[in-house]
PDB file of N, CA and C in Angstrom:
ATOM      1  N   UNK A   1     -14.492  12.925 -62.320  1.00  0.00           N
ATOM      2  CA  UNK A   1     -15.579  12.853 -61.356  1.00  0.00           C
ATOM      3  C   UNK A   1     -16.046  11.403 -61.264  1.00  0.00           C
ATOM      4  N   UNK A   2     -16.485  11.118 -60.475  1.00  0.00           N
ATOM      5  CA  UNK A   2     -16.612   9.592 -59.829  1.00  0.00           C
ATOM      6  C   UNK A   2     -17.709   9.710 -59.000  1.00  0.00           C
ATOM      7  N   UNK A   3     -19.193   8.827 -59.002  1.00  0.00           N
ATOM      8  CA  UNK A   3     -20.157   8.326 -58.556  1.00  0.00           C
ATOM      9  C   UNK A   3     -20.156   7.243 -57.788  1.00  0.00           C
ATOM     10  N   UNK A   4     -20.872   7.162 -56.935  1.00  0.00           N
ATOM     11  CA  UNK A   4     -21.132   5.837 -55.859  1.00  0.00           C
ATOM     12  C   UNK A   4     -22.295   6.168 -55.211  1.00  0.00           C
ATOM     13  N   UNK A   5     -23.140   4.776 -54.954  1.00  0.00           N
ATOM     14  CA  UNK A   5     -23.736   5.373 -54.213  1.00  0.00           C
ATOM     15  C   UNK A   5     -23.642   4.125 -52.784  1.00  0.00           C
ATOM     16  N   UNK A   6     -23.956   5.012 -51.149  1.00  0.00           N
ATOM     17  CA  UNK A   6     -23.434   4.925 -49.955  1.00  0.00           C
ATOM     18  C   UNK A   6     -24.837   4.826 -49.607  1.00  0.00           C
ATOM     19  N   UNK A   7     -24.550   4.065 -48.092  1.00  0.00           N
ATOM     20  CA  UNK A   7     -25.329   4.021 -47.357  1.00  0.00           C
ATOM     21  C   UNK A   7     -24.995   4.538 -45.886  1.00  0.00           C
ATOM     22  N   UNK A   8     -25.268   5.489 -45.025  1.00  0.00           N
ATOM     23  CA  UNK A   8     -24.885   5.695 -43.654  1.00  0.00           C
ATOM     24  C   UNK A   8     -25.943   5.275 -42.462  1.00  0.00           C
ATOM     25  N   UNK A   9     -25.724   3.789 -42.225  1.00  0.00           N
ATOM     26  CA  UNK A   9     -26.951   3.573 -41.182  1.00  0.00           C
ATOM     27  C   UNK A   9     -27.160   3.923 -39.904  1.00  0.00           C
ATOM     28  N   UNK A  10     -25.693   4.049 -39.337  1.00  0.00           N
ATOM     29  CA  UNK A  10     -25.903   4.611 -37.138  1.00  0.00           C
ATOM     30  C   UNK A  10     -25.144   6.250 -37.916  1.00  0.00           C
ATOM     31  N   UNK A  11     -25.121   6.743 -36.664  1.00  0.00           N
ATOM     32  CA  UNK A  11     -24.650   7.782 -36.189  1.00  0.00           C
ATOM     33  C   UNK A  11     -23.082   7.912 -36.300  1.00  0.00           C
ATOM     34  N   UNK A  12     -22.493   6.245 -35.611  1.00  0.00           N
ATOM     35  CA  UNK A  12     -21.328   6.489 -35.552  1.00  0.00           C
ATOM     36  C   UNK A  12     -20.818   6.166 -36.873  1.00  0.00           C
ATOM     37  N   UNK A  13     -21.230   5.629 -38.119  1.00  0.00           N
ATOM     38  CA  UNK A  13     -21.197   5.639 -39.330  1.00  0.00           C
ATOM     39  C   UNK A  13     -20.900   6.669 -40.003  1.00  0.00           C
ATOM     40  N   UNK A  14     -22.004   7.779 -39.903  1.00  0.00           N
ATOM     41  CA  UNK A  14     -21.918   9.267 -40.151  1.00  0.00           C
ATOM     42  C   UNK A  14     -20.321   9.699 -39.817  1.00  0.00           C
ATOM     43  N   UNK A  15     -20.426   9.715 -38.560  1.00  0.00           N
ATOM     44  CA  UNK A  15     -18.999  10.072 -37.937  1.00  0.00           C
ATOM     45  C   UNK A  15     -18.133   9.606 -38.599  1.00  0.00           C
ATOM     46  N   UNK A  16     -17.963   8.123 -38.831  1.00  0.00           N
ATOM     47  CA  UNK A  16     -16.634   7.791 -39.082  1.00  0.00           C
ATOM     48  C   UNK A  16     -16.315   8.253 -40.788  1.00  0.00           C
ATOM     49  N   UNK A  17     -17.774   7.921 -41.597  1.00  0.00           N
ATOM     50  CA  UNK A  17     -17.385   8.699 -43.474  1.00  0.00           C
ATOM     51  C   UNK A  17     -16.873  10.040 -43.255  1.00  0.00           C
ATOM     52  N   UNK A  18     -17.611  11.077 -42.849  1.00  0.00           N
ATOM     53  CA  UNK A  18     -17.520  12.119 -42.664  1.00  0.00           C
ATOM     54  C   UNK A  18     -15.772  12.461 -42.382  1.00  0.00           C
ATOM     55  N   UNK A  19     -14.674  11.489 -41.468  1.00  0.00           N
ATOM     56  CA  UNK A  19     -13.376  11.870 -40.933  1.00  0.00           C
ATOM     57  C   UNK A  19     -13.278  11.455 -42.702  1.00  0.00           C
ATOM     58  N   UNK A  20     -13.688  10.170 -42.946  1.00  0.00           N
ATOM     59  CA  UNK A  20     -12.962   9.580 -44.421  1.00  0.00           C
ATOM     60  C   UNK A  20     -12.906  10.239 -45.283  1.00  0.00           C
ATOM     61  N   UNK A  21     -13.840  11.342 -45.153  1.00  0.00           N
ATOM     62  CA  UNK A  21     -14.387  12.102 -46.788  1.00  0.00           C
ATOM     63  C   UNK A  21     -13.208  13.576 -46.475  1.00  0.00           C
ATOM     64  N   UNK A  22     -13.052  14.210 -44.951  1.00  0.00           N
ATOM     65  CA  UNK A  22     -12.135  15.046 -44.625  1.00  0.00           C
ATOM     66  C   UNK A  22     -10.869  14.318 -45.028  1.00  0.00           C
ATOM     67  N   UNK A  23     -10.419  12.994 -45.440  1.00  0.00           N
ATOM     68  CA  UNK A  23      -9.171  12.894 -45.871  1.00  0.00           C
ATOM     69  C   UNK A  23      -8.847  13.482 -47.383  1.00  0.00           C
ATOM     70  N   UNK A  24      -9.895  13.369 -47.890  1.00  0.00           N
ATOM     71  CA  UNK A  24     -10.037  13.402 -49.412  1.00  0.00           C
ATOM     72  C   UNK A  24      -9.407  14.977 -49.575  1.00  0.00           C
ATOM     73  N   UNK A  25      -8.451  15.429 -50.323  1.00  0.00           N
ATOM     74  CA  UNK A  25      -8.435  16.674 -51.108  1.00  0.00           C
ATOM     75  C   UNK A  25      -9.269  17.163 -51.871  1.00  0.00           C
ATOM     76  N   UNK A  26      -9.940  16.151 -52.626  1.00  0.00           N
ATOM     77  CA  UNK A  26     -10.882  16.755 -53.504  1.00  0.00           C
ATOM     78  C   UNK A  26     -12.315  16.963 -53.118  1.00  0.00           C
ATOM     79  N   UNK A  27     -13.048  17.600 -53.720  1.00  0.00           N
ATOM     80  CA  UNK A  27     -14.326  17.792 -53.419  1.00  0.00           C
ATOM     81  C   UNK A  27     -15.265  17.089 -52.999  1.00  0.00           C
ATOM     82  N   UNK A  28     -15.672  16.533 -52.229  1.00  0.00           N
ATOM     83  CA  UNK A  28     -16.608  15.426 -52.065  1.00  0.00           C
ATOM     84  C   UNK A  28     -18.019  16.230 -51.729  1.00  0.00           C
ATOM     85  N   UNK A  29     -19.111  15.677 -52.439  1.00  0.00           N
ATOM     86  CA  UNK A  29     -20.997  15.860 -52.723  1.00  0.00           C
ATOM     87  C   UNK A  29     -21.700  15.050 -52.546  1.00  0.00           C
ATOM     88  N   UNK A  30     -22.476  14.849 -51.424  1.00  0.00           N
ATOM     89  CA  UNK A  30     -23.772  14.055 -51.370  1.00  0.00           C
ATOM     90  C   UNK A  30     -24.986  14.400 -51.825  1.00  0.00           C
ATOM     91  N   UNK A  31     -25.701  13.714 -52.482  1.00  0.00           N
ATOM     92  CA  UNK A  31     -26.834  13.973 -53.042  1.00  0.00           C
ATOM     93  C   UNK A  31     -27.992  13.580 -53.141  1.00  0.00           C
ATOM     94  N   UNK A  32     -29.441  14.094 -52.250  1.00  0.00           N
ATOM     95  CA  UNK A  32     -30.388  12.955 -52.063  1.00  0.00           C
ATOM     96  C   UNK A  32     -31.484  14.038 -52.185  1.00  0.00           C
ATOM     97  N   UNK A  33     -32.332  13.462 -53.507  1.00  0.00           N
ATOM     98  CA  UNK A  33     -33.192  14.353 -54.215  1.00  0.00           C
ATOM     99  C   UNK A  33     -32.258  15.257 -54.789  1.00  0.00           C
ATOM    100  N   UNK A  34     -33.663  16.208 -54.623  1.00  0.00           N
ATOM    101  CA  UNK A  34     -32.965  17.857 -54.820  1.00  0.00           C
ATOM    102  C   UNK A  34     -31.925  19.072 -54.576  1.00  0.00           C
ATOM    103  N   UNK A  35     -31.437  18.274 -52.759  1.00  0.00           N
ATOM    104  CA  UNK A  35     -30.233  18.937 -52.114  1.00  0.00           C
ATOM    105  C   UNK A  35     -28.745  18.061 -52.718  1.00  0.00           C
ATOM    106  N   UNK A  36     -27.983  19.225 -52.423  1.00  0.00           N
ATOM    107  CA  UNK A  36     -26.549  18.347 -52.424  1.00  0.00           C
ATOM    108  C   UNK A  36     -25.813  19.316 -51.698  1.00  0.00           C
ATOM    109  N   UNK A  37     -25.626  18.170 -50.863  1.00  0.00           N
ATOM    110  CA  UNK A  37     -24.291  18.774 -49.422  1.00  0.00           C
ATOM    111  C   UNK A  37     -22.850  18.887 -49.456  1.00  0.00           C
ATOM    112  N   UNK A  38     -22.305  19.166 -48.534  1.00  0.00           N
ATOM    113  CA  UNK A  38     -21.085  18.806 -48.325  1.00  0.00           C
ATOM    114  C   UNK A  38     -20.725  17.735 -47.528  1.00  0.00           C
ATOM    115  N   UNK A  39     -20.258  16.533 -48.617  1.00  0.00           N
ATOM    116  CA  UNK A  39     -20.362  15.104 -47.702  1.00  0.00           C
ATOM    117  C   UNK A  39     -18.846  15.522 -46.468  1.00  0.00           C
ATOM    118  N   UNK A  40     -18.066  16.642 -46.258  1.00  0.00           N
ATOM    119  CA  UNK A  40     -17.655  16.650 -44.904  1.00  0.00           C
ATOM    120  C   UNK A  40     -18.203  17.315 -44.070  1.00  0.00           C
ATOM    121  N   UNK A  41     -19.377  17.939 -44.278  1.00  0.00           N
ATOM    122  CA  UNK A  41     -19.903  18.180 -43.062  1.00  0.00           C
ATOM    123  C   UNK A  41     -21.353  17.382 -42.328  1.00  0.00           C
ATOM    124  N   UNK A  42     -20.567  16.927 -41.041  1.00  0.00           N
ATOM    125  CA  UNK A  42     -21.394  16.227 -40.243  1.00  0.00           C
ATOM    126  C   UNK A  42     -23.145  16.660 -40.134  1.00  0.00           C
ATOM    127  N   UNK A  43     -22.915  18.036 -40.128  1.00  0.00           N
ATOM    128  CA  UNK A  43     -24.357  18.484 -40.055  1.00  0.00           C
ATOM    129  C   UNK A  43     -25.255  18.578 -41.591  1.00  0.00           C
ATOM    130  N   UNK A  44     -24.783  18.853 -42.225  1.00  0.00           N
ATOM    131  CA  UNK A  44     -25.071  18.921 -43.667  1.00  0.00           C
ATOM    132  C   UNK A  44     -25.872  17.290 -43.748  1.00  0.00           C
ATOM    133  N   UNK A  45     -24.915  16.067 -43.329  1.00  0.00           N
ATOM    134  CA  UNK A  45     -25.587  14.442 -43.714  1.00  0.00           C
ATOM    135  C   UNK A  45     -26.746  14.831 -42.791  1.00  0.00           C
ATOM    136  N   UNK A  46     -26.942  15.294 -41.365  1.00  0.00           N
ATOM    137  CA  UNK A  46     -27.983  15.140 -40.707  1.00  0.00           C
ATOM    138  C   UNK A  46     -29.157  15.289 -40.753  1.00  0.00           C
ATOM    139  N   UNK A  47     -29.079  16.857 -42.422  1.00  0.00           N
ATOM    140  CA  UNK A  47     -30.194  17.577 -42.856  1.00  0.00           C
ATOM    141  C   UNK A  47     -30.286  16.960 -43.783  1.00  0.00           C
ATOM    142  N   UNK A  48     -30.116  15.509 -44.266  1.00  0.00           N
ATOM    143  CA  UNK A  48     -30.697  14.922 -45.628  1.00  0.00           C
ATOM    144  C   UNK A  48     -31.255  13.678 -44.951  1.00  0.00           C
ATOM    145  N   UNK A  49     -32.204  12.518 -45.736  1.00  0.00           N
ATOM    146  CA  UNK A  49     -32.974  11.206 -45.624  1.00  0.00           C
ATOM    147  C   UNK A  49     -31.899  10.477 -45.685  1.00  0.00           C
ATOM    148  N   UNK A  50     -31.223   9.966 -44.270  1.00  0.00           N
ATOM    149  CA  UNK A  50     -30.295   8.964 -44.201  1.00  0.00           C
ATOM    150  C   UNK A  50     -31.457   7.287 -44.691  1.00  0.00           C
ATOM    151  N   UNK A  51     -32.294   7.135 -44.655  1.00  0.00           N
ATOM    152  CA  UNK A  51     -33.115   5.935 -44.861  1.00  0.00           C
ATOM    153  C   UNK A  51     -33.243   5.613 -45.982  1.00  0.00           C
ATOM    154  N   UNK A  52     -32.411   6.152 -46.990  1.00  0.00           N
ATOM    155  CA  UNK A  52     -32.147   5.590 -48.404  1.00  0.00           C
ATOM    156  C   UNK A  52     -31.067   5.482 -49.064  1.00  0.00           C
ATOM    157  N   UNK A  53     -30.077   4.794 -49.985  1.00  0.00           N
ATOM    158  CA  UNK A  53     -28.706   4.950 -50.293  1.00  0.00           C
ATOM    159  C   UNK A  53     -29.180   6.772 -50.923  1.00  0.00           C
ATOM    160  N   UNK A  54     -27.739   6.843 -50.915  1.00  0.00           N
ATOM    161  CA  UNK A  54     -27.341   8.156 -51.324  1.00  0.00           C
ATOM    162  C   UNK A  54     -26.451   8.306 -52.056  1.00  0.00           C
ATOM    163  N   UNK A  55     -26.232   8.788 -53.320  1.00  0.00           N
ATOM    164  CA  UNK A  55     -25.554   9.066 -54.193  1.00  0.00           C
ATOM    165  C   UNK A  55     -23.975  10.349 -53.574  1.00  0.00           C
ATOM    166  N   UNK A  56     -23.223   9.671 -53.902  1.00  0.00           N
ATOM    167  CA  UNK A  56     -22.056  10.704 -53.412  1.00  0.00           C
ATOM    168  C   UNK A  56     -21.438  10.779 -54.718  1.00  0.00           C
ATOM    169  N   UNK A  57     -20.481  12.144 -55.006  1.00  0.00           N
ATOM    170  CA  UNK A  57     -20.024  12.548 -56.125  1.00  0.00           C
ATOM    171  C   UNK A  57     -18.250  13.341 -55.516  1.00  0.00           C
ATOM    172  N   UNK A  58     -17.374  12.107 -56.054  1.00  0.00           N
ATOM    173  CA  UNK A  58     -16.246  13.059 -56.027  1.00  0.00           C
ATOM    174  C   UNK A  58     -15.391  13.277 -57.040  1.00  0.00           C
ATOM    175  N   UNK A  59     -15.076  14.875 -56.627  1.00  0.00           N
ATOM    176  CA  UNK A  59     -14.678  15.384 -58.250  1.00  0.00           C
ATOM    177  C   UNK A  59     -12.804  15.195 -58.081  1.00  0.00           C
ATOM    178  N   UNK A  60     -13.101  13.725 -58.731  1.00  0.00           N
ATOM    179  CA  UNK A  60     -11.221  13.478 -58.889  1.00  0.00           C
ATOM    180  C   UNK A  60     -11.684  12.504 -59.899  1.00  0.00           C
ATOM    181  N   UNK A  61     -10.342  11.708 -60.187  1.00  0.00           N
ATOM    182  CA  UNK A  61     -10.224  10.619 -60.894  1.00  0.00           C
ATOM    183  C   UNK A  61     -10.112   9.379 -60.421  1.00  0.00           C
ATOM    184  N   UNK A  62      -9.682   8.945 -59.155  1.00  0.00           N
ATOM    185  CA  UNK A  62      -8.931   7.635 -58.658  1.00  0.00           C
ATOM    186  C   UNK A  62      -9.670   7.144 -57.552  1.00  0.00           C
ATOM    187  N   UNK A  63     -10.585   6.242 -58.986  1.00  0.00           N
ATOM    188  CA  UNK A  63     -11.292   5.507 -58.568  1.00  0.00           C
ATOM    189  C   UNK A  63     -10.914   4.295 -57.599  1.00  0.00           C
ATOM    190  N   UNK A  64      -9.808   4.002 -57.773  1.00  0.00           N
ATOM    191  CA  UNK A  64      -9.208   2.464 -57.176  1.00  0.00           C
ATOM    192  C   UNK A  64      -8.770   3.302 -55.517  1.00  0.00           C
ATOM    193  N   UNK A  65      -8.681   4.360 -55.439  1.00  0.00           N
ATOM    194  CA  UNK A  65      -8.754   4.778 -54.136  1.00  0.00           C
ATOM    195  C   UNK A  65      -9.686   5.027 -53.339  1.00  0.00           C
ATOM    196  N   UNK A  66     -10.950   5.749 -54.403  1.00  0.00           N
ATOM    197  CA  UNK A  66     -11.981   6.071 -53.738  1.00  0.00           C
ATOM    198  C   UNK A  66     -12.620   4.526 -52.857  1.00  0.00           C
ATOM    199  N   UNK A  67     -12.691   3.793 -53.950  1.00  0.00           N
ATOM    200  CA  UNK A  67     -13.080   2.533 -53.544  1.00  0.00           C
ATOM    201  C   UNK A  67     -12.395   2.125 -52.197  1.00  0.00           C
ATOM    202  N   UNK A  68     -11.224   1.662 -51.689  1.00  0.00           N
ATOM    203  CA  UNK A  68     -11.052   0.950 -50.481  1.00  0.00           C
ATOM    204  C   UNK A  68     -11.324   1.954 -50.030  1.00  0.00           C
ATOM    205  N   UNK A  69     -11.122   3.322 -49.778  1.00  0.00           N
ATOM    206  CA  UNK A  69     -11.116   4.066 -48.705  1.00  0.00           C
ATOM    207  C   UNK A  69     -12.922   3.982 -48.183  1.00  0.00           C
ATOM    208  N   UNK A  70     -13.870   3.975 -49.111  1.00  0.00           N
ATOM    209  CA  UNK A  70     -15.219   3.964 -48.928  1.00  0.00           C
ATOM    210  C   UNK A  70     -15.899   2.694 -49.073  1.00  0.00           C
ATOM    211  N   UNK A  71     -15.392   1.419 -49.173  1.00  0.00           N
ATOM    212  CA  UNK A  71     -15.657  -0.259 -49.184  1.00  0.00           C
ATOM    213  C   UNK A  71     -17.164  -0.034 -47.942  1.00  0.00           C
ATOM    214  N   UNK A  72     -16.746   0.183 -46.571  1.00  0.00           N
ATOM    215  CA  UNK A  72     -17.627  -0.116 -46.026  1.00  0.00           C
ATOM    216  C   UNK A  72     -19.163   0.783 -46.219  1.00  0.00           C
ATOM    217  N   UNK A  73     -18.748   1.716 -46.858  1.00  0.00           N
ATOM    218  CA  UNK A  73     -20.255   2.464 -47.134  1.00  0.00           C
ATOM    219  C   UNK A  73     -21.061   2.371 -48.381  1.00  0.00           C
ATOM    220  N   UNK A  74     -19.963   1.705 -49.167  1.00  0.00           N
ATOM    221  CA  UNK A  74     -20.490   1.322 -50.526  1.00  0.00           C
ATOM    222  C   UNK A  74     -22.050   0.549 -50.835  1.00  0.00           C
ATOM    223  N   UNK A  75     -22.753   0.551 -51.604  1.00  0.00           N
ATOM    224  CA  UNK A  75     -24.061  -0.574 -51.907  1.00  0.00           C
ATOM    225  C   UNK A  75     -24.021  -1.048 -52.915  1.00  0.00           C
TER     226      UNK A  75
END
């Protein structure tokens, strides 16, 4: 399992993690407060406080992938 935490500032941001996180096989979790979503679903990010980084959680190992694939959302 592997931590980061992301930032999604426009809309089309949303859009574009959301295709990135549908590449992933493994599980991908966003987490802000008390909820935790499903970081592939578009509507799921919409119902959380995009105005703060957000902790995402994916349950794999490969980290050196997670990383470029998520560079631009990283903080």
């Amino acid at each position: 399992m592997q931590k980061y935490m992301i930032k999604l500032d426009t809309i089309d941001m949303v859009k574009n993690f959301v295709n990135t996180a549908a590449m992933f096989q493994e599980d991908v979790d966003l987490v802000s407060g008390r909820y935790t979503i499903d970081a592939k679903s578009i509507m799921g990010i919409f119902s959380i406080d995009l105005s703060k980084p957000i902790e995402m959680i994916v349950h794999g190992d490969n980290d050196a992938k997670y990383r470029e694939q998520l560079k631009d959302y990283l903080v």
